[in-house]
Protein backbone atom coordinates (compact mmCIF):
# COMPACT_ATOMS: atom_id res chain seq x y z
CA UNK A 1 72.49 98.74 93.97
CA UNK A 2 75.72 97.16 95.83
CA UNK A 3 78.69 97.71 93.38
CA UNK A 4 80.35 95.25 95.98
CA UNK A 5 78.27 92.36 94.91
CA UNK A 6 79.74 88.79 95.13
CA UNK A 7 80.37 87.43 91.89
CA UNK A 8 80.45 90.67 89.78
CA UNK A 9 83.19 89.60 87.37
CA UNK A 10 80.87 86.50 85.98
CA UNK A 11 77.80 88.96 85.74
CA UNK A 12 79.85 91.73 83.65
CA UNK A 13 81.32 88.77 81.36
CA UNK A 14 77.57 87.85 80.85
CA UNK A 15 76.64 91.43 80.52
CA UNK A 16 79.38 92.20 78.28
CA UNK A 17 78.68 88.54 75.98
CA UNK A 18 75.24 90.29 75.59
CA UNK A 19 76.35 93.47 74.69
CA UNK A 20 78.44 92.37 71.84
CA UNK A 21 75.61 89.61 70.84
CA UNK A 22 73.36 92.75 70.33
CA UNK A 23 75.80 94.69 68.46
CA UNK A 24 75.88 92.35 66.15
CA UNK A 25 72.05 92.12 65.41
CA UNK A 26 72.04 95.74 65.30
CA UNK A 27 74.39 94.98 62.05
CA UNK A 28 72.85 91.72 60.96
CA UNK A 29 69.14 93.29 61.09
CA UNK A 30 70.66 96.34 59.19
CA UNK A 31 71.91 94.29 56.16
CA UNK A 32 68.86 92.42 55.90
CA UNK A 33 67.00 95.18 55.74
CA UNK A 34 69.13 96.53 52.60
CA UNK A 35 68.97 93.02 50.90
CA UNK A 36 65.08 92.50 50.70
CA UNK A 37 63.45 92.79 47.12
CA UNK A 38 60.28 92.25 46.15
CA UNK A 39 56.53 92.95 46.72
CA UNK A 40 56.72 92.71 50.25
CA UNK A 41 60.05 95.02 50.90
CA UNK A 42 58.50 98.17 51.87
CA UNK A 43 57.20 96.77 55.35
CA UNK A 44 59.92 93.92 55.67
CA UNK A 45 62.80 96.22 55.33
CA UNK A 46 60.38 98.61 58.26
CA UNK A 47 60.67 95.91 60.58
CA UNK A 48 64.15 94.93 60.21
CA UNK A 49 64.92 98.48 60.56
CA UNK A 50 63.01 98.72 63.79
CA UNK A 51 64.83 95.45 65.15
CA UNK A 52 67.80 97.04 64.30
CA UNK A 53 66.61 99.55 66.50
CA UNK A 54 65.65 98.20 69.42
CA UNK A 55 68.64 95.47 68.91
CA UNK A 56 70.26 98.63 69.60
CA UNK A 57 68.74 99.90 72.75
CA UNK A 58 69.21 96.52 74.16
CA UNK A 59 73.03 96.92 73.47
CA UNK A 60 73.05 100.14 75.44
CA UNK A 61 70.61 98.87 78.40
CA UNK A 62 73.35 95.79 78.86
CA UNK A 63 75.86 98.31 78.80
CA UNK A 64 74.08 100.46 81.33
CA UNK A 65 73.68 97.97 83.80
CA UNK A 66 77.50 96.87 83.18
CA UNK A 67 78.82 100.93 84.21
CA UNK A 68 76.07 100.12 87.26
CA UNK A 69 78.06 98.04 88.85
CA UNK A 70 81.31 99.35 88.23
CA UNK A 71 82.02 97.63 84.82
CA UNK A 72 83.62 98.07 81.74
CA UNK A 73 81.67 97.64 78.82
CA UNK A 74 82.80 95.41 75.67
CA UNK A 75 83.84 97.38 72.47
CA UNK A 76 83.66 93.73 71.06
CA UNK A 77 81.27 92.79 68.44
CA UNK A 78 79.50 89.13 68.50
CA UNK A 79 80.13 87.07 65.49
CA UNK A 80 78.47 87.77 62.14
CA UNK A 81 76.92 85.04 60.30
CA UNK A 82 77.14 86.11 56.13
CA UNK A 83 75.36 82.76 54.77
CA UNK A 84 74.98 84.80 51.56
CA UNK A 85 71.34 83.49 51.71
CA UNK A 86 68.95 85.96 51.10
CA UNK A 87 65.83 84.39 50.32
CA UNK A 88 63.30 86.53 53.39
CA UNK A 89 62.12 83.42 54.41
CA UNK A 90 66.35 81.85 55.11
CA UNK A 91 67.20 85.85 56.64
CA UNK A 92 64.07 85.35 58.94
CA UNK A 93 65.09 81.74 60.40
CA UNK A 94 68.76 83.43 60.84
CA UNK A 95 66.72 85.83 62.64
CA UNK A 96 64.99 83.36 64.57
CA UNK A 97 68.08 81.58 65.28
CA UNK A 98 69.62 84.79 66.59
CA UNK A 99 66.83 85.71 69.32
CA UNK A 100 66.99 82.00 70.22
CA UNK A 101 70.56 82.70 71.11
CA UNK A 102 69.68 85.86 72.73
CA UNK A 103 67.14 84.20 75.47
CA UNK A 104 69.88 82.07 76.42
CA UNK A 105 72.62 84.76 76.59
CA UNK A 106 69.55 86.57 79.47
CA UNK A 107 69.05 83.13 81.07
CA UNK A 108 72.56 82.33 81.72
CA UNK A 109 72.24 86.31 82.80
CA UNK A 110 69.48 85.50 85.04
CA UNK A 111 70.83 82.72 86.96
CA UNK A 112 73.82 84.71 87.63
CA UNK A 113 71.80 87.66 88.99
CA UNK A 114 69.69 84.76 91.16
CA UNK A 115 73.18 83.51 92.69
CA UNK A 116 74.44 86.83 93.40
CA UNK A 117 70.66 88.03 94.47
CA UNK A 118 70.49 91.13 92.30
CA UNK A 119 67.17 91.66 91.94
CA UNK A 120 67.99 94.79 89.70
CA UNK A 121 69.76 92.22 87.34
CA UNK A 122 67.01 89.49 87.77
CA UNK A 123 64.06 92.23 86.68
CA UNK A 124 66.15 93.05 83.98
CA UNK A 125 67.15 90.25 82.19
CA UNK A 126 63.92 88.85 82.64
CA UNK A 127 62.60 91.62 80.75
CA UNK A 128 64.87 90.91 78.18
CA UNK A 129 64.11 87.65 78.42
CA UNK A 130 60.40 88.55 77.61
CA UNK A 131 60.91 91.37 75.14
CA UNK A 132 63.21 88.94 73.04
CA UNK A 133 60.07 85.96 73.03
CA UNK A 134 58.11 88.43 71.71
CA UNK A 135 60.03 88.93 68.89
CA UNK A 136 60.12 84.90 68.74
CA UNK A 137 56.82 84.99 68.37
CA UNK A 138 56.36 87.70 65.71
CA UNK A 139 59.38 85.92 63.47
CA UNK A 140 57.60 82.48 64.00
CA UNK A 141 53.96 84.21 62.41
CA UNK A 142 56.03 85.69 59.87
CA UNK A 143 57.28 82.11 58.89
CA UNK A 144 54.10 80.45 58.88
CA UNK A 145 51.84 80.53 55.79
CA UNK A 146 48.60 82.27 55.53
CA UNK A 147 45.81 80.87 57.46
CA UNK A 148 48.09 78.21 59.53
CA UNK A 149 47.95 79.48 63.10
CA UNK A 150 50.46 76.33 63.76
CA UNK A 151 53.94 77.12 65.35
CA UNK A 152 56.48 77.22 62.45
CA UNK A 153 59.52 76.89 64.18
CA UNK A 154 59.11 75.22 67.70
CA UNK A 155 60.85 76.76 70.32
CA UNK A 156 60.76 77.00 74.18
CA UNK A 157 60.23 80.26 73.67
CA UNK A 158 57.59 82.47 74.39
């Protein structure tokens, strides 16, 4: 990939906004995870802790492809929403709420990459873009009550 790209210094600032955005669901996913009780917390607090994870690994991929092209990446951390709501079904709407954000973070990402015609940055962020609908998806079933295979949340996303 061309380190010499035009209009590198808007893509790292988007790379960079994404890397912090992740860092802080690497944190929010981790405190959810320690404030679920009841009969459902053994697999709820699984899956938080494996978003945490992968949050993760997307915070490292965005910082990757920020040190590909010559970048410096963020120490930053995006904001961190403490509603002090912990009812599951409020820290999985927050959740929601969060990916939502995410998408957009990779779309403004995308169009970037399309303007500067990194195809490198294109396939990635819409990756992202995918991986993070997915997880739109799995929040929304998790929202919706037994037997209703109707959207809970509507969203543009997946």
């Amino acid at each position: 990939m061309k380190t010499d790209m035009p209009n590198r210094e808007p893509i790292i600032a988007a790379l960079n906004r994404i890397l912090e955005h992740e860092m802080a669901g690497v944190v929010r996913y981790t405190h959810y995870s320690l404030m679920v009780f009841g009969f459902s917390r053994i697999p709820v607090v699984n899956w938080f802790r494996s978003a945490a994870s992968e949050t993760l690994a997307h915070a490292v991929a965005a910082g990757e492809m920020i040190t590909l092209i010559g970048g410096y990446p963020s120490l930053g951390i995006g904001p961190l929403l403490e509603t002090h709501h912990h009812d599951l079904r409020e820290m999985l709407r927050e959740s929601m709420d969060f990916e939502i954000q995410g998408v957009d973070l990779y779309k403004q990402l995308l169009r970037l990459a399309e303007d500067a015609g990194s195809i490198t940055i294109e396939e990635y962020a819409r990756q992202k873009i995918a991986e993070e609908a997915m997880h739109i998806g799995d929040i929304d079933k998790m929202l919706r009550r037994p037997g209703n295979i109707t959207q809970a949340v509507k969203t543009e996303a997946p």
